[in-house]
C-alpha atoms as a PDB file:
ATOM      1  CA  UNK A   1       0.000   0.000   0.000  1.00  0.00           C
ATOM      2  CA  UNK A   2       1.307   3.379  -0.291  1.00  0.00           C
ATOM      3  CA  UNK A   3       1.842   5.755   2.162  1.00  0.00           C
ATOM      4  CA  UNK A   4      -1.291   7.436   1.616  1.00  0.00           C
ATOM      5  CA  UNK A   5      -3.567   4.817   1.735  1.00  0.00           C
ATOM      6  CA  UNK A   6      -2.057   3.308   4.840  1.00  0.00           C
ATOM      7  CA  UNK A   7      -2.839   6.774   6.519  1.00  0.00           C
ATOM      8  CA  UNK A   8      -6.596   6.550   5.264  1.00  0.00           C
ATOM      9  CA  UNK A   9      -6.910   2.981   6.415  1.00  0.00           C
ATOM     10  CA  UNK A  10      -5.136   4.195  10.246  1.00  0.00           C
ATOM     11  CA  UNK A  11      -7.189   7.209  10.221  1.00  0.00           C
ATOM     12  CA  UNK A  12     -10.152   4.855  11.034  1.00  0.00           C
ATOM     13  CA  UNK A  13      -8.544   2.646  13.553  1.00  0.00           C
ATOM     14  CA  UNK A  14      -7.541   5.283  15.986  1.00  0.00           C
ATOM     15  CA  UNK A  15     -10.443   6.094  17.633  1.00  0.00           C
ATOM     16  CA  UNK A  16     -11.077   2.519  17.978  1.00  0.00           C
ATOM     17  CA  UNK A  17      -8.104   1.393  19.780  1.00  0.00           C
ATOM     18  CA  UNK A  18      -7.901   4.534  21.736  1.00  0.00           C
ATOM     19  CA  UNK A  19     -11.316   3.607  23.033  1.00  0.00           C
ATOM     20  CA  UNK A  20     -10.863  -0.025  23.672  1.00  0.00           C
ATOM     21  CA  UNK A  21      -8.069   0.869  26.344  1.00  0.00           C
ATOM     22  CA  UNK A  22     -10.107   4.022  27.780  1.00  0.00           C
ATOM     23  CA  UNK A  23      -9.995   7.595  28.836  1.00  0.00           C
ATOM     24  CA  UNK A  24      -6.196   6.449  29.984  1.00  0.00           C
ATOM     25  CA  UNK A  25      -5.132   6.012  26.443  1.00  0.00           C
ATOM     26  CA  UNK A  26      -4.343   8.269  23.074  1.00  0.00           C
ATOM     27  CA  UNK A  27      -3.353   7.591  19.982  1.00  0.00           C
ATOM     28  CA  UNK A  28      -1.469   9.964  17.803  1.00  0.00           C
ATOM     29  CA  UNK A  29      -0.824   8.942  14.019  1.00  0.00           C
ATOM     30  CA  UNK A  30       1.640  10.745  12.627  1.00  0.00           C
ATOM     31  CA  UNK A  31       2.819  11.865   8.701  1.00  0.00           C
ATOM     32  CA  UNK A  32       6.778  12.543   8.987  1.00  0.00           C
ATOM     33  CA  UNK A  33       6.933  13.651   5.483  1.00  0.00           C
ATOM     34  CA  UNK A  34       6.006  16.818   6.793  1.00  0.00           C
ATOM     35  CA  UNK A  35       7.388  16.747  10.041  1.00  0.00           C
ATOM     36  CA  UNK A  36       6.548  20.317  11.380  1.00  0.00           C
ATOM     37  CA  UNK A  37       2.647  19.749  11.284  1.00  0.00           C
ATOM     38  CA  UNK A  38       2.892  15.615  11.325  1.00  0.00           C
ATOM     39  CA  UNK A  39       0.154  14.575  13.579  1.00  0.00           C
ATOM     40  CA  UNK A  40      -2.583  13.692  11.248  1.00  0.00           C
ATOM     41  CA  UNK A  41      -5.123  11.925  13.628  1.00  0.00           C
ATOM     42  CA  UNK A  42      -5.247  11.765  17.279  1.00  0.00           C
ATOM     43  CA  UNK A  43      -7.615  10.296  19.618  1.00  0.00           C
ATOM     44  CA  UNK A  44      -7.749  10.348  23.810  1.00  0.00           C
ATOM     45  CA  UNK A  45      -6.239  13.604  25.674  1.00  0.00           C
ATOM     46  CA  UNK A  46      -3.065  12.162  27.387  1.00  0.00           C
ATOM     47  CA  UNK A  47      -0.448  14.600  26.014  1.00  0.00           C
ATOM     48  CA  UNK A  48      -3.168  17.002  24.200  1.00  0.00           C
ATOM     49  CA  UNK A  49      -1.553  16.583  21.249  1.00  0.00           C
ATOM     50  CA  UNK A  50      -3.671  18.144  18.185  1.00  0.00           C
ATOM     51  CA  UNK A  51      -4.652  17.073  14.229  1.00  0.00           C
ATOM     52  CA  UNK A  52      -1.827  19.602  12.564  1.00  0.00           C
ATOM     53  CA  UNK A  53       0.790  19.471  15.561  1.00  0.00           C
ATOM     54  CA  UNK A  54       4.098  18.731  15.536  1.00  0.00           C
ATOM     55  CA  UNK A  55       6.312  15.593  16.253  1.00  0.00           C
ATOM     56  CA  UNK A  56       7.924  15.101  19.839  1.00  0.00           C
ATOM     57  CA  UNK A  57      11.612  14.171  20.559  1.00  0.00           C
ATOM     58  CA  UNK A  58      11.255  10.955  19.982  1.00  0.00           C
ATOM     59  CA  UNK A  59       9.475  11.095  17.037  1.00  0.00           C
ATOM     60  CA  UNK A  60      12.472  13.045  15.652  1.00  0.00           C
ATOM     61  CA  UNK A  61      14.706  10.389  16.986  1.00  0.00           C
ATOM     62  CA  UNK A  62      12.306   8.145  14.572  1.00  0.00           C
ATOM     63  CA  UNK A  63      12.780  10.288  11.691  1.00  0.00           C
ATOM     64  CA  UNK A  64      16.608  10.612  12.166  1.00  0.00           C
ATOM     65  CA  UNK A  65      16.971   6.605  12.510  1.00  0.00           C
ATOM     66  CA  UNK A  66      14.944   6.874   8.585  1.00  0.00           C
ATOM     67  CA  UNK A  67      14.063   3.213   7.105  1.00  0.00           C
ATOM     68  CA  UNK A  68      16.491   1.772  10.302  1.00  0.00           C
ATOM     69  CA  UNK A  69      13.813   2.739  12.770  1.00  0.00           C
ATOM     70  CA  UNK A  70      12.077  -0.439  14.812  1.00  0.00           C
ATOM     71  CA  UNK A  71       9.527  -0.085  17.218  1.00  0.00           C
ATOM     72  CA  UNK A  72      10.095   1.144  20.380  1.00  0.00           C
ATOM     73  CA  UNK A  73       7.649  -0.412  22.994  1.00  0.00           C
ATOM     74  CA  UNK A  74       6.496   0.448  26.767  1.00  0.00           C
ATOM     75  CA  UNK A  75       8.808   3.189  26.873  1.00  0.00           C
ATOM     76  CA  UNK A  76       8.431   5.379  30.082  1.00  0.00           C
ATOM     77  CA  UNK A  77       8.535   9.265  29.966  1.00  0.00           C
ATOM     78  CA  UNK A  78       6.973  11.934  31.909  1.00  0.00           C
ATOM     79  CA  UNK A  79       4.851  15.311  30.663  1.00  0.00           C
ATOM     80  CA  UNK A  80       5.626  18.579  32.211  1.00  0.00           C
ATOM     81  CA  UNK A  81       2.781  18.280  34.361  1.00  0.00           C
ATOM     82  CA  UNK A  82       4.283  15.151  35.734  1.00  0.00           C
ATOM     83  CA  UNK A  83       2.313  12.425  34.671  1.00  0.00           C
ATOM     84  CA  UNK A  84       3.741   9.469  34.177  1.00  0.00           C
ATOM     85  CA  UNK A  85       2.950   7.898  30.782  1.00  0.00           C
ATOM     86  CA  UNK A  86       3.943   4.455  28.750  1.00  0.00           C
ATOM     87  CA  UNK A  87       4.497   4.449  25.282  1.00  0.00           C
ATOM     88  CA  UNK A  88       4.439   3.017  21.979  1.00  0.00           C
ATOM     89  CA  UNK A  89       6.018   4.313  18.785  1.00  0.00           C
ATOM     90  CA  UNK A  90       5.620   1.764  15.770  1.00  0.00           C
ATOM     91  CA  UNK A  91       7.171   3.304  12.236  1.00  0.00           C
ATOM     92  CA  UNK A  92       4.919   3.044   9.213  1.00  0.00           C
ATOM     93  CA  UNK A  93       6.275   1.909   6.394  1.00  0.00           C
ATOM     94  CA  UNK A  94       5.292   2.259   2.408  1.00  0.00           C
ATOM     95  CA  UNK A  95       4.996  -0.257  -0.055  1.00  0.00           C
ATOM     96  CA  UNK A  96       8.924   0.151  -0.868  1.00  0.00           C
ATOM     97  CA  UNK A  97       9.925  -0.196   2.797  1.00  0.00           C
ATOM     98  CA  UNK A  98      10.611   3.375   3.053  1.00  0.00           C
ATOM     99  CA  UNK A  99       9.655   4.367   6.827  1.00  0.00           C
ATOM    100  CA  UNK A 100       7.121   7.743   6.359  1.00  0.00           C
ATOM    101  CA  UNK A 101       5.253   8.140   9.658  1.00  0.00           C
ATOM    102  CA  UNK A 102       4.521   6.327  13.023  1.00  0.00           C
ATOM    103  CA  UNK A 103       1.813   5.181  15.424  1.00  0.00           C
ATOM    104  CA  UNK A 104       2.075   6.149  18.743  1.00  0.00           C
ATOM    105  CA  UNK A 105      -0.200   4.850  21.710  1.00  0.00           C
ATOM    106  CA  UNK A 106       0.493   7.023  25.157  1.00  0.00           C
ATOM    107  CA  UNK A 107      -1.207   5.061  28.196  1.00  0.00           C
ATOM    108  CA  UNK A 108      -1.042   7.283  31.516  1.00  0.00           C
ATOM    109  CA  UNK A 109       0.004   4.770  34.016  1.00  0.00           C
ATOM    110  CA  UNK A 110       0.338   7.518  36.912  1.00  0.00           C
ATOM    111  CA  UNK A 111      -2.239   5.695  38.791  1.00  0.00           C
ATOM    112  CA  UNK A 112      -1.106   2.397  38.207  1.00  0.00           C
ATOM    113  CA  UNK A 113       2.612   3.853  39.273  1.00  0.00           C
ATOM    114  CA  UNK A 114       0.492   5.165  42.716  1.00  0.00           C
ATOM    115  CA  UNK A 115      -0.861   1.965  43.854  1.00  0.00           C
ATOM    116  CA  UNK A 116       2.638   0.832  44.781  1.00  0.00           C
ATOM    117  CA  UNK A 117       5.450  -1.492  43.654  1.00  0.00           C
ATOM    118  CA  UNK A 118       3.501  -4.240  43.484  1.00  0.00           C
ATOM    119  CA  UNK A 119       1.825  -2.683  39.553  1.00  0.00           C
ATOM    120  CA  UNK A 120       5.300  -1.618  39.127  1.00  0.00           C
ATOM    121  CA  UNK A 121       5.672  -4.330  35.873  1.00  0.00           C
ATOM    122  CA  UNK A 122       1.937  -3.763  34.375  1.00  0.00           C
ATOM    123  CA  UNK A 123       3.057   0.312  34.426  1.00  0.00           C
ATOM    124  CA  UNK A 124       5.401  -1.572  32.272  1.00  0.00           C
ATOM    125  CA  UNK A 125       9.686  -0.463  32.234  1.00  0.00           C
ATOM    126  CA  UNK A 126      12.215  -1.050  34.492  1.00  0.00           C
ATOM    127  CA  UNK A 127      14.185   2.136  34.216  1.00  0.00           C
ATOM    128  CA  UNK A 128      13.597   5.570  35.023  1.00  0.00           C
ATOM    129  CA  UNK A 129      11.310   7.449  33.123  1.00  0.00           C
ATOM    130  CA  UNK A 130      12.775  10.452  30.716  1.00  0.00           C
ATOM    131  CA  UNK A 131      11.090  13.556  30.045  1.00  0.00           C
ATOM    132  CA  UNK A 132       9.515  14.479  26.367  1.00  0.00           C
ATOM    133  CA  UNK A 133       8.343  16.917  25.134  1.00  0.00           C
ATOM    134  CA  UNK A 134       4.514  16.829  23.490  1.00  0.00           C
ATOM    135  CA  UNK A 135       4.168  19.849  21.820  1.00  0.00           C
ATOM    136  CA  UNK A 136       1.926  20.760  18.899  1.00  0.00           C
ATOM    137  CA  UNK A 137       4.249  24.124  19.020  1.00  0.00           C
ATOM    138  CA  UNK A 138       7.643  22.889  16.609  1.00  0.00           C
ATOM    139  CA  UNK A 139       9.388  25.940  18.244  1.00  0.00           C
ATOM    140  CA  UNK A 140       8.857  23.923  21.963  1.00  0.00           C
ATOM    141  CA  UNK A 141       9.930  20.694  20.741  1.00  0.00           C
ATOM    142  CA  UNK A 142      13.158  22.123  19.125  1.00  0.00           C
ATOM    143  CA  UNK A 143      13.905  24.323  22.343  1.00  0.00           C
ATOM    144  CA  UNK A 144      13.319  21.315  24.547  1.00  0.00           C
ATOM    145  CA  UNK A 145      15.707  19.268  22.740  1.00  0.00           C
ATOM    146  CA  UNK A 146      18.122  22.278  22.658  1.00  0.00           C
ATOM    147  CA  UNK A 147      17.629  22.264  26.908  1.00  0.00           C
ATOM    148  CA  UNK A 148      18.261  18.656  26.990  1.00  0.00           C
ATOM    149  CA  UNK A 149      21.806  18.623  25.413  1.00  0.00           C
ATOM    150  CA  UNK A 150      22.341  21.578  27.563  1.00  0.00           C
ATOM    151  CA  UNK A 151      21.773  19.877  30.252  1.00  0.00           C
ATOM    152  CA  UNK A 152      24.205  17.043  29.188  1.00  0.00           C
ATOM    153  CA  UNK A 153      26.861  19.804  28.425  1.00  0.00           C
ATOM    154  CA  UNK A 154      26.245  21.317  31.926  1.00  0.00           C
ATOM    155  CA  UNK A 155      26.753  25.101  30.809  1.00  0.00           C
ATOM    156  CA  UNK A 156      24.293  27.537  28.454  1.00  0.00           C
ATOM    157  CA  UNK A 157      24.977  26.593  24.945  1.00  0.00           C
ATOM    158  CA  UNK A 158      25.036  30.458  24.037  1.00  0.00           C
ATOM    159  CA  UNK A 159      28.691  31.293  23.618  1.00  0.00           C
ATOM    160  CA  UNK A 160      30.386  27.920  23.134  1.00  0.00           C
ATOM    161  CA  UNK A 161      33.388  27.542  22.027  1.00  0.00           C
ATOM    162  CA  UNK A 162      33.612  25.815  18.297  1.00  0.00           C
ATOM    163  CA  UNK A 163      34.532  22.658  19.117  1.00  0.00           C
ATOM    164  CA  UNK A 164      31.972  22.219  21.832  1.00  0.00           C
ATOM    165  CA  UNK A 165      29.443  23.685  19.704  1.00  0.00           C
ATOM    166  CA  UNK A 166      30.179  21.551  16.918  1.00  0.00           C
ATOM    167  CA  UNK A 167      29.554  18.391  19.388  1.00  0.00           C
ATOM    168  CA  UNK A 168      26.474  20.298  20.325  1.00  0.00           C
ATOM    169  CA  UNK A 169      24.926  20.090  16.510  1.00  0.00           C
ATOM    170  CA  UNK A 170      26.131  16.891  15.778  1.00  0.00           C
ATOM    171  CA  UNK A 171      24.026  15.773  18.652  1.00  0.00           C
ATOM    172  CA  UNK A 172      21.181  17.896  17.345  1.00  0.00           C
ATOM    173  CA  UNK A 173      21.661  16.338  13.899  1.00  0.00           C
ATOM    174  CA  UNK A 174      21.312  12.629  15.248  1.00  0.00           C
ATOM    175  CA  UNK A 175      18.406  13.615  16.909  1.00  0.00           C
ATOM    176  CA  UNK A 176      16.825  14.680  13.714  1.00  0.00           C
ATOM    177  CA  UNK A 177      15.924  18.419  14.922  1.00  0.00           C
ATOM    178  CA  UNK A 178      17.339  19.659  11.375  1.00  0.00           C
ATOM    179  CA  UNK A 179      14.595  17.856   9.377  1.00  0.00           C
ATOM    180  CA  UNK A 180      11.676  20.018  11.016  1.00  0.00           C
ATOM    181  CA  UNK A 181      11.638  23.192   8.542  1.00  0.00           C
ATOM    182  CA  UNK A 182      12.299  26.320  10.663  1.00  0.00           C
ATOM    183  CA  UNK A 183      14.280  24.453  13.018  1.00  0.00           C
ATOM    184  CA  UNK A 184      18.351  25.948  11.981  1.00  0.00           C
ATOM    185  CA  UNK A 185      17.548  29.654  12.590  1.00  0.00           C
ATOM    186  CA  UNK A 186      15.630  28.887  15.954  1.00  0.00           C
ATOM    187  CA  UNK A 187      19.256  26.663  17.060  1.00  0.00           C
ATOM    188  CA  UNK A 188      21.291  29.745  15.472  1.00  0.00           C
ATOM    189  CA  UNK A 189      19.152  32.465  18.071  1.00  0.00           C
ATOM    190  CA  UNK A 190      20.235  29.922  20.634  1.00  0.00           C
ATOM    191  CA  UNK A 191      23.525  29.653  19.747  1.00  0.00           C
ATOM    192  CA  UNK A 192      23.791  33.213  19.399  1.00  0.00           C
ATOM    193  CA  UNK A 193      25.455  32.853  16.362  1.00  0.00           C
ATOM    194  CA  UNK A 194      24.328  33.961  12.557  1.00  0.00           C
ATOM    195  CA  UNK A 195      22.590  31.287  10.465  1.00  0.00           C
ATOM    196  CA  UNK A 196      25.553  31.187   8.406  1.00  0.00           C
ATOM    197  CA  UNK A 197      27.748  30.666  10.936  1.00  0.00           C
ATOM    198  CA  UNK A 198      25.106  27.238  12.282  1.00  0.00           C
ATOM    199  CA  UNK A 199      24.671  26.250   8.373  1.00  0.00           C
ATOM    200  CA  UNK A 200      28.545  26.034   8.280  1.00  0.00           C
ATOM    201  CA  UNK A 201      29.273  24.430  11.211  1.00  0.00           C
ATOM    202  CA  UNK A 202      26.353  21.958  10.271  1.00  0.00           C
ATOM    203  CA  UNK A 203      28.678  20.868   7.056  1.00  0.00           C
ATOM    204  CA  UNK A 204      31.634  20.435   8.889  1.00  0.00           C
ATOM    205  CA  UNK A 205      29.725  18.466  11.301  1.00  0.00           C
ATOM    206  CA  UNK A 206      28.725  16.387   8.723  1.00  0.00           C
ATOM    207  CA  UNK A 207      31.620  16.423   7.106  1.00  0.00           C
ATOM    208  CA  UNK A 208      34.679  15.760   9.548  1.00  0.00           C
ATOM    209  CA  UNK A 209      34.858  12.827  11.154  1.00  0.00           C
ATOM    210  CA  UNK A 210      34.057  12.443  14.765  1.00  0.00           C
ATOM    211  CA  UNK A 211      36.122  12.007  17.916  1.00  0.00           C
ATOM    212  CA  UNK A 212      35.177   8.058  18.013  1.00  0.00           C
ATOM    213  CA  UNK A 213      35.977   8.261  13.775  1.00  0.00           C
ATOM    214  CA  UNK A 214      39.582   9.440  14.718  1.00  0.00           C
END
């Protein structure tokens, strides 16, 4: 089938599914071939995501991984407002293999998680969970990604020095924040550096060889 018709066909089963499991569960179907606005059907209010929204984190991290991407199952990660929520991704795939979109099923298990250790394993994950950020705002999801390397960095990323930057946006790159359109001037205003500057240091990132490379 192509890509189309498989989002036709999904379009009908999300509501479905998302009501089989309750007011606990949403679905989000998503079209990465245009990444910025890629949520295309959504059903249940778990992360309020939003028909036109944009992907999370790890929904770049899909889009980065391209036609390598496997499913990722019963994932934990937590919403700003501190729920605690399991999750599905599942890439989509055309009739040529090529990976074009996902279906994601977010289950808030905060309950579950509240009755004690002994629902630890139906909450699902053994490992703590990590925060994401679901966003129908691109500029959010960029900026949260942008906070999270920071964070790994331990210093602001405005005013790095090149080397550290250039770790920075190879980072970014992996994590596929370069594919949503709008994405390299809102990292530039960051970095406080010009866009030519970023779209530079972007080809040599992708260019020279990293430290592991070496």
């Amino acid at each position: 089938m192509t890509a189309d018709a498989i989002l036709e066909a999904l379009k009908g089963v999300v509501p479905g599914l998302a009501a089989t499991f309750g007011r606990s569960c949403e679905v989000v179907l998503h079209d990465y071939r245009q990444p910025d606005h890629s949520v295309v059907a959504v059903a249940g209010g778990v992360t309020g995501r939003r028909v036109g929204g944009a992907m999370s984190e790890i929904g770049l991290a899909v889009l980065a991984a391209g036609d390598e991407a496997v499913d990722e199952l019963n994932y934990l990660t937590r919403t700003p407002d501190g729920r605690l929520v399991k999750s599905s991704t599942m890439p989509l795939r055309d009739e040529h293999g090529t990976v074009f979109g996902a279906l994601c099923v977010n289950l808030d298990v905060t309950a579950l998680r509240q009755v004690g250790d002994l629902l630890a394993d139906l909450a699902g994950g053994g490992g703590a969970p990590t925060a994401t950020t679901f966003s129908d705002d691109v500029e959010e999801v960029v900026d949260a990604v942008v906070r999270a390397e920071e964070l790994a960095l331990a210093k602001p990323v405005a005013g790095l020095g090149k080397p550290e930057r250039l770790r920075l946006l190879r980072a970014l790159d992996r994590r596929g924040v370069f594919h949503l359109r709008g994405a390299a001037p809102k990292v530039a205003a960051r970095l406080g550096i010009s866009r030519a500057s970023l779209y530079a240091d972007l080809a040599a990132c992708r260019t020279e060889p990293t430290d592991e490379e070496r």
